[in-house]
Protein backbone atom coordinates (compact mmCIF):
# COMPACT_ATOMS: atom_id res chain seq x y z
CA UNK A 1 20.39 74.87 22.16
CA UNK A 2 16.79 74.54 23.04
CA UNK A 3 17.05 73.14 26.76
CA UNK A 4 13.50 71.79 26.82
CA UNK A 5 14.26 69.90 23.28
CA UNK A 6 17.57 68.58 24.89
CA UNK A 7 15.26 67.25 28.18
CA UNK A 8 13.11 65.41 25.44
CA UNK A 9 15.95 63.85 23.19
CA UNK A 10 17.54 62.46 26.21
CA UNK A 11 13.99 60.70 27.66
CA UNK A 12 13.47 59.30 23.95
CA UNK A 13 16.96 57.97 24.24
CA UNK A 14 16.41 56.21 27.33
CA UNK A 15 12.65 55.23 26.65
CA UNK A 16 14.11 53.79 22.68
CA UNK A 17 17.42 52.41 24.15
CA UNK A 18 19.58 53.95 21.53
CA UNK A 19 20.33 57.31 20.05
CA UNK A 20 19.63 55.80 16.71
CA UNK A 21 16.66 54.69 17.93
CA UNK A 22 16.31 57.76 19.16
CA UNK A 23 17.14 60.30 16.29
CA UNK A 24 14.27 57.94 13.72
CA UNK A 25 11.45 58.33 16.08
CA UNK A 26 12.52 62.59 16.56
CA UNK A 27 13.37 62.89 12.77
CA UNK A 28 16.67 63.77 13.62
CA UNK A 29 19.91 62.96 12.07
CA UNK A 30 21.72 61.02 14.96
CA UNK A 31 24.64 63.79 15.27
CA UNK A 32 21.83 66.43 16.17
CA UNK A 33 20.37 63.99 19.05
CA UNK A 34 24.57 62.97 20.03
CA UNK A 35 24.27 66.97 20.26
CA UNK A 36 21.21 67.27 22.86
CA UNK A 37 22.68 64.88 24.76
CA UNK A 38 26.23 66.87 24.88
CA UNK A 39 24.09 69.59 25.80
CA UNK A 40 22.19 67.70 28.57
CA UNK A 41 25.62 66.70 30.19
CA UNK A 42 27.02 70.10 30.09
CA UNK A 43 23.91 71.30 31.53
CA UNK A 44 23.87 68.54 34.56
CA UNK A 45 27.66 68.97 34.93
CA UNK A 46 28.00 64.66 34.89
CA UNK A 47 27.74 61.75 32.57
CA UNK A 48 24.25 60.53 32.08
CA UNK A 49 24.79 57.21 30.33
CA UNK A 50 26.91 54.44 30.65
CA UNK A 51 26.74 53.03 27.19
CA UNK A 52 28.56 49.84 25.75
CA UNK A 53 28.43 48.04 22.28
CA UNK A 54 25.09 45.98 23.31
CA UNK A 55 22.81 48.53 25.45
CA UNK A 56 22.72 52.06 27.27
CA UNK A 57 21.98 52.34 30.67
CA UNK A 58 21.44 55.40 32.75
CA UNK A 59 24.11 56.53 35.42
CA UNK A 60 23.25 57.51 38.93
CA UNK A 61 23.25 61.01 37.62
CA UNK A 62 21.41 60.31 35.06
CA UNK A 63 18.75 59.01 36.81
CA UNK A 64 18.54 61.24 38.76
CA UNK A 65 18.80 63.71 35.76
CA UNK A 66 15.79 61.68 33.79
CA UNK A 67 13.29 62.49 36.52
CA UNK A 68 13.93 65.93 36.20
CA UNK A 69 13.46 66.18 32.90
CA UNK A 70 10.55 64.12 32.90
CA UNK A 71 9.00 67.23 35.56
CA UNK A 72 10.36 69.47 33.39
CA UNK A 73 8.59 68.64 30.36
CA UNK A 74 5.43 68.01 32.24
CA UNK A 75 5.25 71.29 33.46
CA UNK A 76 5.97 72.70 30.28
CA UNK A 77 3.15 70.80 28.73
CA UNK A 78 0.74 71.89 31.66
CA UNK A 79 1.64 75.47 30.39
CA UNK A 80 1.57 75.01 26.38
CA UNK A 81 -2.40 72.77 27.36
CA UNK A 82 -3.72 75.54 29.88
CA UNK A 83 -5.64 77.40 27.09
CA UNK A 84 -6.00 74.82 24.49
CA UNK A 85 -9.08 72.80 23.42
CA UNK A 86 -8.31 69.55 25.30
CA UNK A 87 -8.38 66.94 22.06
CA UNK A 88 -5.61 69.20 20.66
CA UNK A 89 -3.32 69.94 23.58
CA UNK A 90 -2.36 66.60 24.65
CA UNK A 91 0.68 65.18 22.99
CA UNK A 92 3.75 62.71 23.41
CA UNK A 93 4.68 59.35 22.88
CA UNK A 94 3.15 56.59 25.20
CA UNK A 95 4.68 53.50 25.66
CA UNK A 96 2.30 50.15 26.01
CA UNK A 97 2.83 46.78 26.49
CA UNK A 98 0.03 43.63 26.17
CA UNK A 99 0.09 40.16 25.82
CA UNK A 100 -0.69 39.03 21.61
CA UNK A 101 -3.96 37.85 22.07
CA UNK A 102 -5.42 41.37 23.88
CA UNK A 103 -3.68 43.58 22.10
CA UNK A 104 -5.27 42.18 18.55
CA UNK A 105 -8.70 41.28 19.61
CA UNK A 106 -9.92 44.46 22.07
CA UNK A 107 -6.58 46.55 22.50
CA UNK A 108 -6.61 47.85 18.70
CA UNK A 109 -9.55 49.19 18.20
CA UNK A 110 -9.56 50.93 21.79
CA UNK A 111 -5.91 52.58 20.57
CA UNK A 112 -7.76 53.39 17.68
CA UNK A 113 -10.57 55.02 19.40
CA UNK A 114 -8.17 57.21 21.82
CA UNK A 115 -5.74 58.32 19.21
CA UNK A 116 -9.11 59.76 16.91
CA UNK A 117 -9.95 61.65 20.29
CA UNK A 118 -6.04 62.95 20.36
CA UNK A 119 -4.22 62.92 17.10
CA UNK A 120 -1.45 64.64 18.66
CA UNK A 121 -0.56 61.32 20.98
CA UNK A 122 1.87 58.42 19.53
CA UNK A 123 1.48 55.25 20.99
CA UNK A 124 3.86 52.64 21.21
CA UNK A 125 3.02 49.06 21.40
CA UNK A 126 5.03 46.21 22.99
CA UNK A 127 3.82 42.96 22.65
CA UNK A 128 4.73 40.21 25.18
CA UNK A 129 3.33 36.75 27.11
CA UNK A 130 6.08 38.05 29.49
CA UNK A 131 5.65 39.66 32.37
CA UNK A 132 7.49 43.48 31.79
CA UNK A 133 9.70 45.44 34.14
CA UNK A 134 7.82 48.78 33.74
CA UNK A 135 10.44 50.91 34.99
CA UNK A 136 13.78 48.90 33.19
CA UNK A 137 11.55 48.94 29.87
CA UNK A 138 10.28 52.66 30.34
CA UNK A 139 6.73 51.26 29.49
CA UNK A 140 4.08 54.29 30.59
CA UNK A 141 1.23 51.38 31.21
CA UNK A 142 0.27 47.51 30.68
CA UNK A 143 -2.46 46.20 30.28
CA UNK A 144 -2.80 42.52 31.85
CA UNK A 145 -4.92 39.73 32.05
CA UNK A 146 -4.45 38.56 35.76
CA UNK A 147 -6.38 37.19 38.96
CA UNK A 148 -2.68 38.00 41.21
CA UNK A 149 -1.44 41.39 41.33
CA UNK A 150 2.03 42.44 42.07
CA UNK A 151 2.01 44.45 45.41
CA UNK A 152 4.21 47.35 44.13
CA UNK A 153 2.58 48.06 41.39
CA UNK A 154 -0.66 50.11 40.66
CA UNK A 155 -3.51 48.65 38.96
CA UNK A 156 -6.99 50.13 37.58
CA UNK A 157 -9.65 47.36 36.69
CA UNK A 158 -11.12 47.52 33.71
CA UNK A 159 -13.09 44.32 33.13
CA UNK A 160 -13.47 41.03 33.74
CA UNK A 161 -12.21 37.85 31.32
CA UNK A 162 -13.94 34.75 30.78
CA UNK A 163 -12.41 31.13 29.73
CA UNK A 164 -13.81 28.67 27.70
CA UNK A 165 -12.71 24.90 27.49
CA UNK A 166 -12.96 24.28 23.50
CA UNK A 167 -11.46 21.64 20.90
CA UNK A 168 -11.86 21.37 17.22
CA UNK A 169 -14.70 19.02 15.89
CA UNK A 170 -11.95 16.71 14.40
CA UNK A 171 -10.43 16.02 17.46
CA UNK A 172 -12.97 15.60 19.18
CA UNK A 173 -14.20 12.72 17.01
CA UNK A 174 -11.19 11.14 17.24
CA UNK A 175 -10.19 11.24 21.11
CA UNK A 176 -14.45 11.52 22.04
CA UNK A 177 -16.17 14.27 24.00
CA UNK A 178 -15.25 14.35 27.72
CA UNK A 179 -18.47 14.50 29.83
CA UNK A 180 -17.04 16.04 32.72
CA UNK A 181 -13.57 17.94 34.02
CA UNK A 182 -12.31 14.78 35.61
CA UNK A 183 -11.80 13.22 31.93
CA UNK A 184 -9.83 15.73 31.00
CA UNK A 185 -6.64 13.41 32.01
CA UNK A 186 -7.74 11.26 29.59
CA UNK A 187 -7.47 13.57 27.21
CA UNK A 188 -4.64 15.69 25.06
CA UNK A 189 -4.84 19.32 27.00
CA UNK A 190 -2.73 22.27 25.80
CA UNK A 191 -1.46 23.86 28.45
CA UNK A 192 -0.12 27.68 28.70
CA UNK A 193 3.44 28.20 30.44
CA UNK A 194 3.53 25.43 33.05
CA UNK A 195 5.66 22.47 33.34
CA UNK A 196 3.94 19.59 33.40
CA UNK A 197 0.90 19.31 35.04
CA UNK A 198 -1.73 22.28 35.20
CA UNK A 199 -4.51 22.75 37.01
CA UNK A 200 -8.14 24.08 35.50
CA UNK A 201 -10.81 24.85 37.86
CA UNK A 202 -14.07 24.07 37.60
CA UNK A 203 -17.08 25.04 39.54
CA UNK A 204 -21.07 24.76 39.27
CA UNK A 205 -22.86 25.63 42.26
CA UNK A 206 -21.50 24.71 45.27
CA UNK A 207 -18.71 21.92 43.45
CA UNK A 208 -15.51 22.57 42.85
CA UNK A 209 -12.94 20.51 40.87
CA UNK A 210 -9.36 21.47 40.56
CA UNK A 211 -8.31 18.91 37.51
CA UNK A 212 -4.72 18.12 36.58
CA UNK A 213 -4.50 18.32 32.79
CA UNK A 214 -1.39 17.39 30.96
CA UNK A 215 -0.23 17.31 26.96
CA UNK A 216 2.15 17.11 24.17
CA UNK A 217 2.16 20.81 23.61
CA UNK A 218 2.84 23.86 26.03
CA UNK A 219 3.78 27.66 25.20
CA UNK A 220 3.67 31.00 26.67
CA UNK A 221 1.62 32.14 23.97
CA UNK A 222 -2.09 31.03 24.00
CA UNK A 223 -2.74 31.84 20.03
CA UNK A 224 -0.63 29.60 19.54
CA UNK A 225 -2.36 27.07 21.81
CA UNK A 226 -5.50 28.64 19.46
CA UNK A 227 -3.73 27.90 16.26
CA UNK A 228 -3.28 24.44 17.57
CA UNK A 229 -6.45 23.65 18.80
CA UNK A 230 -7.57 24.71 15.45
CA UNK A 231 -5.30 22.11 14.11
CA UNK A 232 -7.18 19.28 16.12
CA UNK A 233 -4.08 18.73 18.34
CA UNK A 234 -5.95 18.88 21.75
CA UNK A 235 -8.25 20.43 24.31
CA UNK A 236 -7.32 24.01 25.20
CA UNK A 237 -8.16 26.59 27.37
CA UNK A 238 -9.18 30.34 25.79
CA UNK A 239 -9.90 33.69 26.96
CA UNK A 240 -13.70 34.35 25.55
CA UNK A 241 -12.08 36.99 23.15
CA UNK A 242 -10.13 34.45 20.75
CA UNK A 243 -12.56 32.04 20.33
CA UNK A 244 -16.46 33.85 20.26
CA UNK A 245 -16.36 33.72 16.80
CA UNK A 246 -14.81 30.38 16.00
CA UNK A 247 -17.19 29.03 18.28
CA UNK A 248 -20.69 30.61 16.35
CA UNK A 249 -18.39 29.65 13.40
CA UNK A 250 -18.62 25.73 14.32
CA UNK A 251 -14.53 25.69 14.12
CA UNK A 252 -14.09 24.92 18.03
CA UNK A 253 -16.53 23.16 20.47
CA UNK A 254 -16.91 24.81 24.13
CA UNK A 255 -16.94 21.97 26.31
CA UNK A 256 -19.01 21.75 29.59
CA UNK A 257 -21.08 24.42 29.07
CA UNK A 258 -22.96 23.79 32.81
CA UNK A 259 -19.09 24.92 34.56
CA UNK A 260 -17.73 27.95 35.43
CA UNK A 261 -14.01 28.64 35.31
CA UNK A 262 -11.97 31.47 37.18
CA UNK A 263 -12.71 34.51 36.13
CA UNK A 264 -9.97 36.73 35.56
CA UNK A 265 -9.60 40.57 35.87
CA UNK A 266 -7.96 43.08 32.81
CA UNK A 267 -6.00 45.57 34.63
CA UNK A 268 -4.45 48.74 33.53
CA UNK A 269 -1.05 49.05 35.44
CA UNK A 270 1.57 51.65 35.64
CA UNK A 271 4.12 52.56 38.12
CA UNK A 272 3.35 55.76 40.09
CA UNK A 273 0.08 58.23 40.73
CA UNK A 274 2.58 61.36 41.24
CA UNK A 275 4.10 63.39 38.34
CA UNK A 276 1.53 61.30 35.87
CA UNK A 277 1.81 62.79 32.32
CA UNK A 278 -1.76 64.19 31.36
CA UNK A 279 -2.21 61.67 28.57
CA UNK A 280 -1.13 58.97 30.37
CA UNK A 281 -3.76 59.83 32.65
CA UNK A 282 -6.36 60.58 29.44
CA UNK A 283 -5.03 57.06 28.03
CA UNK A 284 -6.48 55.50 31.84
CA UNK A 285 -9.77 57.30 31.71
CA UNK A 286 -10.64 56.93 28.15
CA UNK A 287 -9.88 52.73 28.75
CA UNK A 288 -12.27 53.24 31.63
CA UNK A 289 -14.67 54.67 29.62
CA UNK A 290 -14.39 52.35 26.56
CA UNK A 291 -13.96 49.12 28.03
CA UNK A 292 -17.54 49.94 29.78
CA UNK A 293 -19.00 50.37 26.69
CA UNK A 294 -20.79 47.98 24.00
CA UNK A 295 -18.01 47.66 21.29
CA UNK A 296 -15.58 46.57 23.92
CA UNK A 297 -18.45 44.13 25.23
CA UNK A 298 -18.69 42.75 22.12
CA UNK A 299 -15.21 42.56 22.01
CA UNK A 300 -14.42 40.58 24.76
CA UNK A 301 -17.06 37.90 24.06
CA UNK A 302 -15.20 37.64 20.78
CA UNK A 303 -18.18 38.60 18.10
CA UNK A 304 -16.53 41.64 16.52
C-alpha cells in the first residue's frame, strides 16, 4: 500500500474522530481506511489508537506517530507545489472553528473568497460560543472575538469589533428610553454567559462607568440575545456586525450614541509557527489581506 495515502487516512481519522468519519470525507469504503490504518501500525511497529464504543483517542505511539506523518505529508506537498502555479498547488482539508454570529456575517464570504483563490483546499467549519481545545479538536485555526488572549496560544490580529447597546422600538416604549448607562439597572438587559450580574463599560472622554446590568434572559449565544431583542424582551449588547442593518432598518434602536464601549480585537489563532502546512499559512495571509479590505469593512459594520 501507498505509505503516503496510509500517513493521510490515519490524520483524517484522528482530525474526523472516527474511521467512518473518516472513510466519507476520503470516499473510501471504511474496510479500505481499517486497511491504511493496519498498514500504518505495521509500519510504526505499535498500536496507534486506543479506541472504545464512544471515541478514539491516540496512543503515546500514536502521537508520536501523527506528527510524523503530519511532516511527512508536508514535505511531500512542498515537493508535488515546487513547480506548480501557486492557486493550483495548494490542497488539503483545513479545519476552522468560530463563534455563530462571525462565522455567518464576515467569516462566509471571506471562506468564499479564499477557496475561489484555491479550489483545491476543503475547509471545515466548526461552529461554537465555546472556547475550543485546538489541539484535542485537531482544529488548524480559530478565529475569535476577544480583548484576553490565552498565553500559549498564537494569535494574528485581524481587526477590531465594535458594540452597540440596542433594543427594539416596542420595548422601548414600553420600559422608556434610558438616558444614560446608570439606568440600565432599571432596565431588562440580556446578558451573554455570565451569572448574574454583568458589567458594560462605558466611556466618553475622560468618564468611565462600569454598570451592573442584570435580566430575565442569559445565553452563550448572542443571536440568540439578537433574536430576543428583536422580540422586544430587553436591552442587549451586539457586536456592530449583527445589528448594522437592523439598525438603518429601524428594527433595533442604538442607545447612547455619545459612549464608547470596549473595543474588542478578531484574532486568528492556531497552535504552533513550526511545521505550518502551506495553506494554513495561505488561509492566515489571505484573512490578513481581506479583512483589510472594503467588503470586510462593510462587513463588520453590518451593511452587507
Amino acid at each position: 500500500m501507498d505509505r503516503l495515502t496510509a500517513a493521510n487516512v490515519f490524520i483524517t481519522i484522528v482530525q474526523r474522530g472516527s474511521l467512518t468519519a473518516a472513510a466519507e470525507v476520503l470516499g473510501m469504503s471504511r474496510a479500505m481506511v481499517t486497511r491504511y490504518l493496519g498498514q500504518m501500525e505495521t509500519w510504526s511497529g505499535a498500536r496507534l489508537l486506543h479506541r472504545s464504543t464512544r471515541r478514539l483517542s491516540l496512543t503515546p505511539a500514536g502521537e508520536h506517530t501523527f506528527a510524523r506523518c503530519q511532516q511527512l505529508l508536508l514535505l511531500a506537498n512542498d515537493i508535488e507545489q515546487s513547480h506548480q502555479p501557486e492557486g493550483e498547488s495548494l490542497s488539503g482539508l483545513l479545519r476552522i472553528s468560530s463563534s455563530h454570529s462571525l462565522g455567518s456575517s464576515v467569516l462566509a464570504a471571506a471562506i468564499t473568497a479564499f477557496q475561489q483563490r484555491y479550489p483545491r483546499i476543503r475547509i471545515d467549519m466548526h461552529i461554537s460560543n465555546q472556547l475550543v481545545n485546538l489541539i484535542e479538536e485537531r482544529i488548524d485555526l480559530a478565529l475569535r472575538i476577544t480583548s484576553q488572549l490565552e498565553p500559549n496560544l498564537i494569535a494574528r490580529p485581524l481587526h477590531t469589533c465594535d458594540s452597540i447597546i440596542c433594543a427594539s422600538p416596542a420595548y422601548l416604549e414600553r420600559a422608556g428610553i434610558p438616558q444614560h448607562p446608570e439606568q440600565l439597572s432599571c432596565h431588562n438587559c440580556l446578558t451573554y454567559s455570565h451569572f448574574g450580574k454583568s458589567l458594560w463599560n462605558f466611556s466618553r472622554g475622560d468618564e468611565r462607568d462600569a454598570v451592573a446590568v442584570s435580566g430575565n434572559l442569559s445565553a452563550n449565544d448572542s443571536l440568540i440575545l439578537l433574536s430576543a431583542a428583536l422580540a422586544g424582551a430587553g436591552i442587549a449588547m451586539q457586536p456592530q456586525h449583527s445589528v448594522g442593518r437592523l439598525l438603518a432598518e429601524g428594527k433595533l434602536v442604538a442607545l447612547f450614541p455619545d459612549y464608547q464601549l470596549d473595543q474588542m480585537g478578531i484574532y486568528a489563532i492556531y497552535t504552533s509557527r513550526q511545521h505550518q502546512p502551506p495553506q494554513l499559512r495561505a488561509l492566515l495571509d489571505f484573512l490578513v489581506e481581506w479583512f483589510s479590505g472594503e467588503e470586510a469593512h462593510q462587513r463588520l459594520r453590518g451593511l452587507l
